[in-house]
Structure formats: structure tokens, C-alpha cells
PDB file of N, CA and C in Angstrom:
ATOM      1  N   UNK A   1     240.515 100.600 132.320  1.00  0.00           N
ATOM      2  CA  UNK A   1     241.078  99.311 132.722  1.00  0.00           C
ATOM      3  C   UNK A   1     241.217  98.447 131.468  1.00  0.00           C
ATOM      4  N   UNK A   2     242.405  97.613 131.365  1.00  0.00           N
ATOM      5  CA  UNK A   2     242.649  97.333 130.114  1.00  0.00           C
ATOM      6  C   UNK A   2     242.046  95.638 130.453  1.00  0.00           C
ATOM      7  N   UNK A   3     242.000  95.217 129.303  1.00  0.00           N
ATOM      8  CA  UNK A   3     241.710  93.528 129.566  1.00  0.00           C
ATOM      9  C   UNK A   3     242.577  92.891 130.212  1.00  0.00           C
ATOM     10  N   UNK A   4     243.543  93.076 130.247  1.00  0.00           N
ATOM     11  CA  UNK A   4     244.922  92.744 131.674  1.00  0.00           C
ATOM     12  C   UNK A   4     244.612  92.616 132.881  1.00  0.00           C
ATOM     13  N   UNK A   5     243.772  93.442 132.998  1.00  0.00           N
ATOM     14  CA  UNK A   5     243.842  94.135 134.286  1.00  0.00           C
ATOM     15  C   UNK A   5     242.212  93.971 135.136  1.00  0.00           C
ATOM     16  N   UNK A   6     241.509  93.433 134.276  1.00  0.00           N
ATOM     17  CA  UNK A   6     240.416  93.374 134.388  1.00  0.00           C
ATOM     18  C   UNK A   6     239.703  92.239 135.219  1.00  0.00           C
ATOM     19  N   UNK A   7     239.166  92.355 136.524  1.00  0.00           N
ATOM     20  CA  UNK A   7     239.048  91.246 137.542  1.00  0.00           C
ATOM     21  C   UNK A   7     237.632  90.952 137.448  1.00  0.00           C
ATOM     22  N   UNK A   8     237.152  89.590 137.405  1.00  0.00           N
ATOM     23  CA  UNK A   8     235.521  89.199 137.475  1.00  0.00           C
ATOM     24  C   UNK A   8     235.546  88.729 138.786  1.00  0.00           C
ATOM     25  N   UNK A   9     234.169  89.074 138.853  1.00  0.00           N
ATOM     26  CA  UNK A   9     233.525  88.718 140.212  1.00  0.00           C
ATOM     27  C   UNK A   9     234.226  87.366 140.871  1.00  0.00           C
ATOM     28  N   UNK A  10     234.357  87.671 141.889  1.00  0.00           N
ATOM     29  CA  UNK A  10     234.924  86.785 143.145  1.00  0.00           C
ATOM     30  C   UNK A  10     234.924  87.270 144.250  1.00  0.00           C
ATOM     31  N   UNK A  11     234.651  86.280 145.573  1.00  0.00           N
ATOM     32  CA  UNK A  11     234.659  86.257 146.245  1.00  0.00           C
ATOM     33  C   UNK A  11     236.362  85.686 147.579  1.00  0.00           C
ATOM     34  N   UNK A  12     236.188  86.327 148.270  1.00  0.00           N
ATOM     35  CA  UNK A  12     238.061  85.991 148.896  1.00  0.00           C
ATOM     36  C   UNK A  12     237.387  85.068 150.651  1.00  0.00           C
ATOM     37  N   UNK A  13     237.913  83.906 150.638  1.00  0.00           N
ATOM     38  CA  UNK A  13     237.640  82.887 151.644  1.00  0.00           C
ATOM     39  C   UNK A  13     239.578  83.487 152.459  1.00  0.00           C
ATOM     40  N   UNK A  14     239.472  84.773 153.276  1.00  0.00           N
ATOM     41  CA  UNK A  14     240.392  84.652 154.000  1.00  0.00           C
ATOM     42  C   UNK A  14     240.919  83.820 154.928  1.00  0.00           C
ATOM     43  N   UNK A  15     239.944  82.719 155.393  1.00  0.00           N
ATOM     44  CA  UNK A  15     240.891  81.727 156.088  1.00  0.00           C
ATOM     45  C   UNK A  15     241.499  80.714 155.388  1.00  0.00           C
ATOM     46  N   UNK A  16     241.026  80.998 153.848  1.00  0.00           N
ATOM     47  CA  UNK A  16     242.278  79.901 153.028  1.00  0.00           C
ATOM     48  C   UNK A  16     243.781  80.883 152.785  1.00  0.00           C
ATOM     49  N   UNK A  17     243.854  82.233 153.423  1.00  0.00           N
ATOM     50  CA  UNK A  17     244.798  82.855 152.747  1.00  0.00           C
ATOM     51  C   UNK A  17     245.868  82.853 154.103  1.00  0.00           C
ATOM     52  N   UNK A  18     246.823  82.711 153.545  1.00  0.00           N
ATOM     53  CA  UNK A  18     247.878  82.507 154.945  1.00  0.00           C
ATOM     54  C   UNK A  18     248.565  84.102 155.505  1.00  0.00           C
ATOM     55  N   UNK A  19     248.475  83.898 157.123  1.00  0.00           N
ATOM     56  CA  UNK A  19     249.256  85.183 157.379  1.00  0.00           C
ATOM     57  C   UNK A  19     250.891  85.105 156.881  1.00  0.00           C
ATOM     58  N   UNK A  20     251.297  86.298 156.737  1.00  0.00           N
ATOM     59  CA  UNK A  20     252.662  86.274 157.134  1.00  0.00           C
ATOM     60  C   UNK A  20     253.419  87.330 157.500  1.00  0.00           C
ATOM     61  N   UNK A  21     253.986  87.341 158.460  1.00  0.00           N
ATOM     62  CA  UNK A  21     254.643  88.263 159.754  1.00  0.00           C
ATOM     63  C   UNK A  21     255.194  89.170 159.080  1.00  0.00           C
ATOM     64  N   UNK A  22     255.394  90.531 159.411  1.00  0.00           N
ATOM     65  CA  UNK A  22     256.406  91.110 159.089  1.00  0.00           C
ATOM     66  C   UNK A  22     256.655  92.186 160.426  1.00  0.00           C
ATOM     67  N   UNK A  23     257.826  91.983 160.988  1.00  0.00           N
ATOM     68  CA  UNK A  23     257.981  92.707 162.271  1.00  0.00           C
ATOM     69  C   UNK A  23     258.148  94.268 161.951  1.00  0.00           C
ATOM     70  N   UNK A  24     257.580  95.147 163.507  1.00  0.00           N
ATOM     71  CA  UNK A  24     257.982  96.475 163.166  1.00  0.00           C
ATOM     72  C   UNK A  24     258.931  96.579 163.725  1.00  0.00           C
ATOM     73  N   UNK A  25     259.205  97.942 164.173  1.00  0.00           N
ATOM     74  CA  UNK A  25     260.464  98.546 164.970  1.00  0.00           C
ATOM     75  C   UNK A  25     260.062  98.343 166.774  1.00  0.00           C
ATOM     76  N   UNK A  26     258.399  97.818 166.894  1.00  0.00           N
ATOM     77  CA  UNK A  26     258.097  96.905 167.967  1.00  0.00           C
ATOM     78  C   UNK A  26     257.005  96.491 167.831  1.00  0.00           C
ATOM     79  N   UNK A  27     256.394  95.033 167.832  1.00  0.00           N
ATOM     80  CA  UNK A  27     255.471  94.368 167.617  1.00  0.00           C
ATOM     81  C   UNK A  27     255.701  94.415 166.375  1.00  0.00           C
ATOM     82  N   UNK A  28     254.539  93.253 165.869  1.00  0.00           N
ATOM     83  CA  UNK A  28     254.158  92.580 164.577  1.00  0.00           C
ATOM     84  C   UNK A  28     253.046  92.446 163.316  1.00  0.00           C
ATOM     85  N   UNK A  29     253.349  92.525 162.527  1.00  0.00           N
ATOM     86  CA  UNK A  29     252.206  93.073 161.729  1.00  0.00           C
ATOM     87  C   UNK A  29     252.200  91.633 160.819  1.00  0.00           C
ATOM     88  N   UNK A  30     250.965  91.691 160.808  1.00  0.00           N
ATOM     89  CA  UNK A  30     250.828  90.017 160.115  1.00  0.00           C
ATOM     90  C   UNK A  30     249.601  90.090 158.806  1.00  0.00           C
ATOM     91  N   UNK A  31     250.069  90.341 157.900  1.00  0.00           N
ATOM     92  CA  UNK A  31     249.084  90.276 156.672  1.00  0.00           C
ATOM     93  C   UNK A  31     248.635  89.101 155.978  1.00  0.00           C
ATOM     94  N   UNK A  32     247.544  89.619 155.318  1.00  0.00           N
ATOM     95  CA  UNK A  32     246.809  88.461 154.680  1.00  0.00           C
ATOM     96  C   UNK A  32     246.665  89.142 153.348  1.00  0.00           C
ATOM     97  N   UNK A  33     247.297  88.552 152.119  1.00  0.00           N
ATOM     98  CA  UNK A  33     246.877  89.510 150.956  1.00  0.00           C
ATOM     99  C   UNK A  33     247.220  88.584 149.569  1.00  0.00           C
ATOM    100  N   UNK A  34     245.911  89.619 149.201  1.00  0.00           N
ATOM    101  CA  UNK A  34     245.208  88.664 147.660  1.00  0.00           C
ATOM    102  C   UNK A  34     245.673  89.921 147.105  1.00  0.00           C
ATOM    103  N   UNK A  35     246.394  89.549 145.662  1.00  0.00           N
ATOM    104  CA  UNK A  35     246.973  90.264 144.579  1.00  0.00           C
ATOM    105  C   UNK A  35     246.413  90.162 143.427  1.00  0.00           C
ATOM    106  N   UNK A  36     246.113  91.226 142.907  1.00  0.00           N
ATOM    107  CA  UNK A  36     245.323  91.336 141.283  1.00  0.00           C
ATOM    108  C   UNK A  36     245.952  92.230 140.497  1.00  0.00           C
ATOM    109  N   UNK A  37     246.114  92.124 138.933  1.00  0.00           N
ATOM    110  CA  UNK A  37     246.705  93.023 138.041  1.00  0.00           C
ATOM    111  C   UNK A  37     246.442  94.518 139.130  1.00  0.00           C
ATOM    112  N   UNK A  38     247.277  95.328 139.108  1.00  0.00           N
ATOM    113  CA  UNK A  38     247.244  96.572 139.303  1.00  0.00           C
ATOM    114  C   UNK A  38     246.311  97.070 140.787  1.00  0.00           C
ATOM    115  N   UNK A  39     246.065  96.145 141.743  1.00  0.00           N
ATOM    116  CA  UNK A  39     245.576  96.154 142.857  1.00  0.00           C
ATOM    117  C   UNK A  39     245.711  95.104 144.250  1.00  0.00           C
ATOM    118  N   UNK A  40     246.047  95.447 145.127  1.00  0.00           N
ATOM    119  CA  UNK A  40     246.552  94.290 146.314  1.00  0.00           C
ATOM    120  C   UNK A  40     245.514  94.860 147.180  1.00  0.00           C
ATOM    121  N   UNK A  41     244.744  93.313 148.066  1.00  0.00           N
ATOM    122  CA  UNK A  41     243.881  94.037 148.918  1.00  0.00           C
ATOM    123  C   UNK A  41     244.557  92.813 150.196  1.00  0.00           C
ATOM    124  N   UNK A  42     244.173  93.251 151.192  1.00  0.00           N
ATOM    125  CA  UNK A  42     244.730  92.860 152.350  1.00  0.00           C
ATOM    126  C   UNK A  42     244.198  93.016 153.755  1.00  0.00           C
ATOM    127  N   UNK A  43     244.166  91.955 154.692  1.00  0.00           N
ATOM    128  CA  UNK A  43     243.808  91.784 156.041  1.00  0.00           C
ATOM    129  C   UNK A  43     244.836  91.841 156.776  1.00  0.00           C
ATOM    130  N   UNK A  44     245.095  93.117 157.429  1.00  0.00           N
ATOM    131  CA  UNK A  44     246.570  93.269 158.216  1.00  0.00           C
ATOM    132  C   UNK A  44     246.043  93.290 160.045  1.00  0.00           C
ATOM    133  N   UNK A  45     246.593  92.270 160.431  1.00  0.00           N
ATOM    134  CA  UNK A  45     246.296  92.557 161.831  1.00  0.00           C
ATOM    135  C   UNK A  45     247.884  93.280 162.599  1.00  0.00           C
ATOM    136  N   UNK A  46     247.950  94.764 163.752  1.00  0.00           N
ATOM    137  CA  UNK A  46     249.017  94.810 164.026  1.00  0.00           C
ATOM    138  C   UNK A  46     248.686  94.634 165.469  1.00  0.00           C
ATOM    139  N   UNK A  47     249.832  93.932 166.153  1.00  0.00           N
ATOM    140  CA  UNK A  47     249.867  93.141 167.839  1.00  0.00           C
ATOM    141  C   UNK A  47     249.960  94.353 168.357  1.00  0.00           C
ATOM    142  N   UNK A  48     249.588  94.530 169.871  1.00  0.00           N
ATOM    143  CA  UNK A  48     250.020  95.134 170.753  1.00  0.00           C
ATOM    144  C   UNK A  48     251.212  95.568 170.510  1.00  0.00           C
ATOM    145  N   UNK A  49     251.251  96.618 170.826  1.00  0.00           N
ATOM    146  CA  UNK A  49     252.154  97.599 170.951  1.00  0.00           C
ATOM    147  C   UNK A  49     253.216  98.070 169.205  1.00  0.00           C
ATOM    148  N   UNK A  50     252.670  97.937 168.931  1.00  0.00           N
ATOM    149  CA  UNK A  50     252.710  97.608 167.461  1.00  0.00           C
ATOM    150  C   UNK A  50     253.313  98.963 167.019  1.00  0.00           C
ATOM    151  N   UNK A  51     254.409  99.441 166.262  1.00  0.00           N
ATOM    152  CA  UNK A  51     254.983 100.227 165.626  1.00  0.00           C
ATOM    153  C   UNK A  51     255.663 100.257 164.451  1.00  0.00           C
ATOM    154  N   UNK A  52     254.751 100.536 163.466  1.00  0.00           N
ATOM    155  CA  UNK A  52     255.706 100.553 162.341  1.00  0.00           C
ATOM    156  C   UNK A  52     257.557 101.013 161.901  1.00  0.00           C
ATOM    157  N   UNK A  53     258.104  99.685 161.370  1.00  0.00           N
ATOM    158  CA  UNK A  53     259.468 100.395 161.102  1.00  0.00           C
ATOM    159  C   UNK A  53     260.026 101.012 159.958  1.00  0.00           C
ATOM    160  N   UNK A  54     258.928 101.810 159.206  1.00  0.00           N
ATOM    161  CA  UNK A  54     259.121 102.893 158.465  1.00  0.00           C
ATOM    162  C   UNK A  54     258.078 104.107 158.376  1.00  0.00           C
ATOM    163  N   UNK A  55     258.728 104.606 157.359  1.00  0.00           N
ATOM    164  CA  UNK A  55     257.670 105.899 157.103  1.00  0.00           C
ATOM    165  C   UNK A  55     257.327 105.644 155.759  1.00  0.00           C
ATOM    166  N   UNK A  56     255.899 105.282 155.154  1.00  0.00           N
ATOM    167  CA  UNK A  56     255.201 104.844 154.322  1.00  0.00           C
ATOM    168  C   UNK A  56     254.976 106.190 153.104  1.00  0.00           C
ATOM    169  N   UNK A  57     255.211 105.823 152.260  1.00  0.00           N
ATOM    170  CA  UNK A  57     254.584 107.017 150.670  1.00  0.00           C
ATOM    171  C   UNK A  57     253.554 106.527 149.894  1.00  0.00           C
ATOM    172  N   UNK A  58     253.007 105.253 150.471  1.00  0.00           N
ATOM    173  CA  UNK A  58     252.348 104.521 149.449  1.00  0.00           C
ATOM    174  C   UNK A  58     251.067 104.625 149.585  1.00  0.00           C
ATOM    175  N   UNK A  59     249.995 104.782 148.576  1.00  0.00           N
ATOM    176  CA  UNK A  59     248.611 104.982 148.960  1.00  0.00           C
ATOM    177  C   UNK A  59     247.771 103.985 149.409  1.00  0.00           C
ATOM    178  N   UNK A  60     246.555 104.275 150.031  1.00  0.00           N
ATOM    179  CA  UNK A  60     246.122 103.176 150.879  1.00  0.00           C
ATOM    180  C   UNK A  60     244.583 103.418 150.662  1.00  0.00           C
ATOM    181  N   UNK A  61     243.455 102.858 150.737  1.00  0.00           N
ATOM    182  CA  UNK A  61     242.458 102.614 151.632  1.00  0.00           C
ATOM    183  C   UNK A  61     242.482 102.053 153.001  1.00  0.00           C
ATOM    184  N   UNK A  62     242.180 102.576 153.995  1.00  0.00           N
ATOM    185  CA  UNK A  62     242.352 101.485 155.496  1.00  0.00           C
ATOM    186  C   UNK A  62     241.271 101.849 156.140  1.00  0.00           C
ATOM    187  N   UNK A  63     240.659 100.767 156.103  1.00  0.00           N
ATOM    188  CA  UNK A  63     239.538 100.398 157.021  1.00  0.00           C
ATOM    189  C   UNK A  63     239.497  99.898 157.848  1.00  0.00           C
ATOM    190  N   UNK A  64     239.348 100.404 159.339  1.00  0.00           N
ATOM    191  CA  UNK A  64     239.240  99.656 160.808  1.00  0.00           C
ATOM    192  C   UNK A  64     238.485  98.987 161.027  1.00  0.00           C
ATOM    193  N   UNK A  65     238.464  97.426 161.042  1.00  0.00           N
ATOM    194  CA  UNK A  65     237.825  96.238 161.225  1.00  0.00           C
ATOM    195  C   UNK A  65     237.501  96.255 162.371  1.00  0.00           C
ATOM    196  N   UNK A  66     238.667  96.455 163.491  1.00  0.00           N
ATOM    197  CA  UNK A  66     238.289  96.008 165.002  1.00  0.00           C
ATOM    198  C   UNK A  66     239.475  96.345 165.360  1.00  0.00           C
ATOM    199  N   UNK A  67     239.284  97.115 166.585  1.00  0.00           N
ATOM    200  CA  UNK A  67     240.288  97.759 167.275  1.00  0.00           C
ATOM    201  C   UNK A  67     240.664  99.314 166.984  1.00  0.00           C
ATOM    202  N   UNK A  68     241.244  99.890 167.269  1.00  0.00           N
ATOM    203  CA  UNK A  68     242.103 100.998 167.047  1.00  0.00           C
ATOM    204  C   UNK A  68     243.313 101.502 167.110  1.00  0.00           C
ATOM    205  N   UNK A  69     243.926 102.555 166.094  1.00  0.00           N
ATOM    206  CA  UNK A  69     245.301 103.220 166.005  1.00  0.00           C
ATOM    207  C   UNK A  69     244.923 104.079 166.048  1.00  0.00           C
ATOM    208  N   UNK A  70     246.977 104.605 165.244  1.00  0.00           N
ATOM    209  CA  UNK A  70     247.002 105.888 165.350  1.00  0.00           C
ATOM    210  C   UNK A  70     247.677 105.916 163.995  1.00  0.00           C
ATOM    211  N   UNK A  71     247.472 106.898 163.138  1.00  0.00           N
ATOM    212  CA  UNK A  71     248.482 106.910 161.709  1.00  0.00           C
ATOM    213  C   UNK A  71     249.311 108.569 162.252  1.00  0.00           C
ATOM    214  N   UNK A  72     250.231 108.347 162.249  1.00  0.00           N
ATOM    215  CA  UNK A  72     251.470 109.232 162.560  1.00  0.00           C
ATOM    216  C   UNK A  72     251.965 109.758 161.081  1.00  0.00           C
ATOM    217  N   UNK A  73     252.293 110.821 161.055  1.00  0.00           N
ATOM    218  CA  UNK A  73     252.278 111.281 159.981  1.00  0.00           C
ATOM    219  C   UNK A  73     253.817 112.559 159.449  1.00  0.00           C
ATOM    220  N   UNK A  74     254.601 112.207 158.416  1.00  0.00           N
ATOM    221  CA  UNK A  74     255.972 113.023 158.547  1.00  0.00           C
ATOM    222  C   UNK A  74     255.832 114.105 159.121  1.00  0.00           C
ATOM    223  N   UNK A  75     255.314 115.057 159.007  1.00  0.00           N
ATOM    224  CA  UNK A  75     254.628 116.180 159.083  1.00  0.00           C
ATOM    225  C   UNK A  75     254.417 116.832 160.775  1.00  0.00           C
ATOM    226  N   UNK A  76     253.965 115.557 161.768  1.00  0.00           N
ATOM    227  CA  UNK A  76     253.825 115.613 162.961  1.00  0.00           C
ATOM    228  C   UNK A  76     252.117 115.246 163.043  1.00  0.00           C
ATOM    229  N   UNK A  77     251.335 115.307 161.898  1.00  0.00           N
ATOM    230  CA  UNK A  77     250.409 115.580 162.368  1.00  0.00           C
ATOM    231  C   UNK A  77     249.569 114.041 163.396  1.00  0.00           C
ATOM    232  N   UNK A  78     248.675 113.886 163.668  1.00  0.00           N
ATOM    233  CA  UNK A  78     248.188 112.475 164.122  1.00  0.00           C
ATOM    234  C   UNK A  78     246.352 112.277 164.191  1.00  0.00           C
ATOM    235  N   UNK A  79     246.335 110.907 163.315  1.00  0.00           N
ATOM    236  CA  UNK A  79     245.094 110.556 163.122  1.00  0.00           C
ATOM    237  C   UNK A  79     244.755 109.502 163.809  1.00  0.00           C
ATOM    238  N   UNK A  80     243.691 109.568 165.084  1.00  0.00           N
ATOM    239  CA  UNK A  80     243.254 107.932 166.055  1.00  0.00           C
ATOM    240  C   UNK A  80     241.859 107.759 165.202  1.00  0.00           C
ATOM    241  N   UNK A  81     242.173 106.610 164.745  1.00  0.00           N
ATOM    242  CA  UNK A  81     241.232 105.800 164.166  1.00  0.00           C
ATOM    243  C   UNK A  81     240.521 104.271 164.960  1.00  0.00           C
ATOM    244  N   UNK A  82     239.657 104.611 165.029  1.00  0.00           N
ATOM    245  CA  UNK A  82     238.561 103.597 165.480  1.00  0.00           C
ATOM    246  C   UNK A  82     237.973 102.550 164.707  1.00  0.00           C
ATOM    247  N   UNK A  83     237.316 101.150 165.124  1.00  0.00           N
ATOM    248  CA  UNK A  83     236.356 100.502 164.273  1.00  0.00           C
ATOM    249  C   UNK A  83     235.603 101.472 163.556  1.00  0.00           C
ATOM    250  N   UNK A  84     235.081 100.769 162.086  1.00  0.00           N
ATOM    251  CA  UNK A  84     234.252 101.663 161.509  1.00  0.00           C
ATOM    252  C   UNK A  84     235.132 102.843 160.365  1.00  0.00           C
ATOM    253  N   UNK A  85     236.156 103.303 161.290  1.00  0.00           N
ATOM    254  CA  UNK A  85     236.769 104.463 160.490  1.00  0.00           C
ATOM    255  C   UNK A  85     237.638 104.078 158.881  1.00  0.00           C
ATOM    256  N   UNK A  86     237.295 105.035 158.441  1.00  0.00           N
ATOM    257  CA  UNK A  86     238.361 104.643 157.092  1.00  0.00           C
ATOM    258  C   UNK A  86     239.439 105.673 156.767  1.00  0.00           C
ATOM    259  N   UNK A  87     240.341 105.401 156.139  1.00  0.00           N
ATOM    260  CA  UNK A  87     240.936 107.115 155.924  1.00  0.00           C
ATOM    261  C   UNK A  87     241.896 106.618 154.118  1.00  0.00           C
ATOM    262  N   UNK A  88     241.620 107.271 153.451  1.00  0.00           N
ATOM    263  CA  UNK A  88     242.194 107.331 151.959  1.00  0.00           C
ATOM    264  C   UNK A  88     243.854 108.323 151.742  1.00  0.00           C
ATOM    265  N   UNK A  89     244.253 107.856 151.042  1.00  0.00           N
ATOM    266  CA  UNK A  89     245.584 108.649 150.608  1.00  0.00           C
ATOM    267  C   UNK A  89     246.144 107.980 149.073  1.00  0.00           C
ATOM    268  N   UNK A  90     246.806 109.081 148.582  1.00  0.00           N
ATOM    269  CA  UNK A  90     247.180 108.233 147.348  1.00  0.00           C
ATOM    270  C   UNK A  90     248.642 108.780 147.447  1.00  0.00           C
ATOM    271  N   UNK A  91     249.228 107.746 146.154  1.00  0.00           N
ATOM    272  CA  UNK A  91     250.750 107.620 146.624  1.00  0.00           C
ATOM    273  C   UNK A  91     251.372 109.132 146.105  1.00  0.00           C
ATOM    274  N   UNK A  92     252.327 108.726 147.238  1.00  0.00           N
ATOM    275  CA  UNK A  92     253.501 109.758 147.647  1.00  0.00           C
ATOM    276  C   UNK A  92     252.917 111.488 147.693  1.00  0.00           C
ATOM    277  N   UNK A  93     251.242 111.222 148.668  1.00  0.00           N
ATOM    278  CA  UNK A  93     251.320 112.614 149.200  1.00  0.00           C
ATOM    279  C   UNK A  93     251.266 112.599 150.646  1.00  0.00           C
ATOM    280  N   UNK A  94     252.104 111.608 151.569  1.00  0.00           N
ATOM    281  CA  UNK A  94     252.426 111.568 152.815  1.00  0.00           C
ATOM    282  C   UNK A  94     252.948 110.901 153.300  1.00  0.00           C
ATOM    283  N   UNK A  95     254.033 111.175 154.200  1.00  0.00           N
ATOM    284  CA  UNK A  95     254.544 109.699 155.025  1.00  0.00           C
ATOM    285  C   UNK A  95     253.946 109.861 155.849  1.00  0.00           C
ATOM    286  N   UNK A  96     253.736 108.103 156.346  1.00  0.00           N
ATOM    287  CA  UNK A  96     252.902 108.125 157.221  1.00  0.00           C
ATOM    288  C   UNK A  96     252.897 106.610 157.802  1.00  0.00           C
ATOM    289  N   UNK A  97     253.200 106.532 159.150  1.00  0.00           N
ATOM    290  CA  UNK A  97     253.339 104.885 159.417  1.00  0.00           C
ATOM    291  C   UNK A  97     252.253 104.937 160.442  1.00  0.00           C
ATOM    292  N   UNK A  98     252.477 103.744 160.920  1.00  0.00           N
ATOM    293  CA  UNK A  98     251.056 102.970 161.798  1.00  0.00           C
ATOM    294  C   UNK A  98     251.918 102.679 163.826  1.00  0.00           C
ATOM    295  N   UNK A  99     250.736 102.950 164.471  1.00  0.00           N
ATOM    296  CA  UNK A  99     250.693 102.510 165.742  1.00  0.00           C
ATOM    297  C   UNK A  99     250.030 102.289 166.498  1.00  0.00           C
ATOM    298  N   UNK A 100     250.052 100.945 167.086  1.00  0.00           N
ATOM    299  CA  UNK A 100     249.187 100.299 167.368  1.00  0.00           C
ATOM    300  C   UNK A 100     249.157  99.922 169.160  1.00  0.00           C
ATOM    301  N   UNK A 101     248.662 100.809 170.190  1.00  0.00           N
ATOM    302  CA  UNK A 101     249.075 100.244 171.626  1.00  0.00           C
ATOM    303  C   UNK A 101     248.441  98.920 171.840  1.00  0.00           C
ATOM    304  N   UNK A 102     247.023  98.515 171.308  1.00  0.00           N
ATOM    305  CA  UNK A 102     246.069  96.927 172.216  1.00  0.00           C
ATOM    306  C   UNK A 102     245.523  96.589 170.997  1.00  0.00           C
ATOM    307  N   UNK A 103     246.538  96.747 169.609  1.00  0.00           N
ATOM    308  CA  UNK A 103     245.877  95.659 168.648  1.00  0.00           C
ATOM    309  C   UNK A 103     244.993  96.417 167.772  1.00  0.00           C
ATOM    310  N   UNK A 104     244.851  95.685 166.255  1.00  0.00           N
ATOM    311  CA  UNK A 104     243.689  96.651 165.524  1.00  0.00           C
ATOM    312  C   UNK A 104     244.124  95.748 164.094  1.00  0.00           C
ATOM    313  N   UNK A 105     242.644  95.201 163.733  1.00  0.00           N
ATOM    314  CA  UNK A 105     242.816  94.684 162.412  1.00  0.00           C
ATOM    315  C   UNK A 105     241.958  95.383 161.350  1.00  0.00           C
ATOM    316  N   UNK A 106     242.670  95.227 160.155  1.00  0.00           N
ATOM    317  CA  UNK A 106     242.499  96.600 159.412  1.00  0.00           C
ATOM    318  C   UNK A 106     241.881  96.118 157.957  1.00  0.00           C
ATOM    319  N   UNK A 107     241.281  96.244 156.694  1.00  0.00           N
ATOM    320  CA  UNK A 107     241.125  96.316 155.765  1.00  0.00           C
ATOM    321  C   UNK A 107     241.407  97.664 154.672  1.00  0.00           C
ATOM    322  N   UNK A 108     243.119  96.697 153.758  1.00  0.00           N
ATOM    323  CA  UNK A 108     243.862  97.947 153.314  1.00  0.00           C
ATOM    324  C   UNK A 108     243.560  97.654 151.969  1.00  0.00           C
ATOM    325  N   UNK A 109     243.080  98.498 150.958  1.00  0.00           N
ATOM    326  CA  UNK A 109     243.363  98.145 149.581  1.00  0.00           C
ATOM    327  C   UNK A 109     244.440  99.219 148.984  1.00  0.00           C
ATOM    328  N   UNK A 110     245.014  98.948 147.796  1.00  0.00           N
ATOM    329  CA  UNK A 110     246.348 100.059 147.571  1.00  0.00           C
ATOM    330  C   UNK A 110     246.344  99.422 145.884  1.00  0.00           C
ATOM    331  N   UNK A 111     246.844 100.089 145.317  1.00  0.00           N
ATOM    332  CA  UNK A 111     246.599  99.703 143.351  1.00  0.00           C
ATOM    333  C   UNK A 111     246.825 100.915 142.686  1.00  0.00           C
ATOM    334  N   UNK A 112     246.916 101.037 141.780  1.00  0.00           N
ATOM    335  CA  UNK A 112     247.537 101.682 140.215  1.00  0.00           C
ATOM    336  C   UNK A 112     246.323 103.095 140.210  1.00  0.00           C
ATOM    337  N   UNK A 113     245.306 102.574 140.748  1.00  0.00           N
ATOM    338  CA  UNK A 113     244.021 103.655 141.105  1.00  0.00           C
ATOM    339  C   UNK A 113     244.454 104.832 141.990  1.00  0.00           C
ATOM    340  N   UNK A 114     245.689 104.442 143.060  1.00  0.00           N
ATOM    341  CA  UNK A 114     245.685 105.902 143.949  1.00  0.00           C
ATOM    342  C   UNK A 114     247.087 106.588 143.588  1.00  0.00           C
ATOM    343  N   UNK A 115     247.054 106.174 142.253  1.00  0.00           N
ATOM    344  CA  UNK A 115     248.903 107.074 141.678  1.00  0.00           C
ATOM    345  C   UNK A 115     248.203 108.345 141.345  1.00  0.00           C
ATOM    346  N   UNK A 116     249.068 109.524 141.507  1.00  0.00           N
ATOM    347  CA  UNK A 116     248.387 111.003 141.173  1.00  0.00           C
ATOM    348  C   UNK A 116     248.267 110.392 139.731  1.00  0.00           C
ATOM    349  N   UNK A 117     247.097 111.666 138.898  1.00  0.00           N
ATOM    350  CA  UNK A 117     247.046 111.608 137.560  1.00  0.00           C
ATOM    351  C   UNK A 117     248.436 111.827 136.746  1.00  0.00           C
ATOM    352  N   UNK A 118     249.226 113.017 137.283  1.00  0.00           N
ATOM    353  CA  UNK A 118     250.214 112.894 136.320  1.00  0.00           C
ATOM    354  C   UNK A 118     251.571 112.027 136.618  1.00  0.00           C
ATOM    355  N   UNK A 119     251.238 111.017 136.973  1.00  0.00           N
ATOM    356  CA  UNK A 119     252.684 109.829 137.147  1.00  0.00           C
ATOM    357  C   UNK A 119     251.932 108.392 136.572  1.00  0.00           C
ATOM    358  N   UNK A 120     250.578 108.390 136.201  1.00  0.00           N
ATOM    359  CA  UNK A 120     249.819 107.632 135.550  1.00  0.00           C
ATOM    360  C   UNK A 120     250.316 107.493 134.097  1.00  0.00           C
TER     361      UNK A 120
END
């Protein structure tokens, strides 16, 4: 990590951080996200019935805060994730979008950390 890039201790007061909507292909996904050199971390809540309107390449940490999905995956395959659960990927070794039937808020981090080694 270069001195650029380099974050000191802090703490994140998410109710000073504002949502903002971004609709799927049904229901709404409403994030909350703090940006740092080479890392974005984020409080994504998705509404009922909630369907992502793409197919994602990008790497993730996601941690189930409360509630549960499903991560759908190019491939066909399918992961139901619960409170508690986490699931890792780094970029562009899956598409993979989100669905949500009764809601589920999530803790996502994503950064320069989950690029394969050789595109680094």
C-alpha cells in the first residue's frame, strides 16, 4: 500500500452518510457508501422483491446484516444467504447479481485488493 492509499484509523457514523436509490429491474437498492483510495465500503439495503438489473464482474465482500438473498450466478448456479453469512469473490471471476424476495441489508466492501494478481 503506497502512502496514497494509505487509510488511518476511523471510525464511519452511517447515519451521517446519505442513502441513494438505485433501482433494479424490480425493487430498489439503496446504498450507503464511504470511499477510500483504492477501496469503497458500503451499507446496501435491497426492498422487497428486489432484483438486480445486471449481471455483476466486480469483486465483493458481502456480509448479511439482516435478512436474506439469493446471489444468482451466470453460470446457473445459486447461493441463499442468511444473516451472519458472508461470501467473497474477486473481480471478473463471476457474474453474478442479487435477489432479494422480503428485504436484506448487507455489508459490501470491494477495492484494488480483490483484482486477480496478474491485472494488478
Amino acid at each position: 500500500m503506497n502512502e496514497n492509499s494509505a487509510i488511518p484509523f476511523q471510525s464511519i457514523d452511517w447515519l451521517s452518510v446519505p442513502k441513494v436509490e438505485y433501482k433494479g429491474e424490480t425493487g430498489s437498492a439503496f446504498w450507503q457508501t464511504v470511499q477510500y483510495p483504492g477501496l469503497r465500503v458500503r451499507i446496501v439495503e435491497y426492498t422487497k422483491g428486489y432484483l438486480a438489473d445486471h449481471w455483476c464482474q466486480k469483486g465483493h465482500i458481502v456480509h448479511c446484516l439482516d435478512g436474506e438473498f439469493v446471489s444468482e450466478l451466470l453460470d446457473g448456479r445459486i447461493f441463499h444467504s442468511i444473516k451472519g453469512d458472508t461470501y467473497v469473490v474477486s473481480d471478473g471471476l463471476s457474474s453474478h447479481r442479487s435477489i432479494s424476495e422480503n428485504g436484506v441489508k448487507l455489508l459490501i466492501i470491494d477495492g484494488d485488493f480483490l483484482q486477480p494478481s496478474e491485472s494488478k
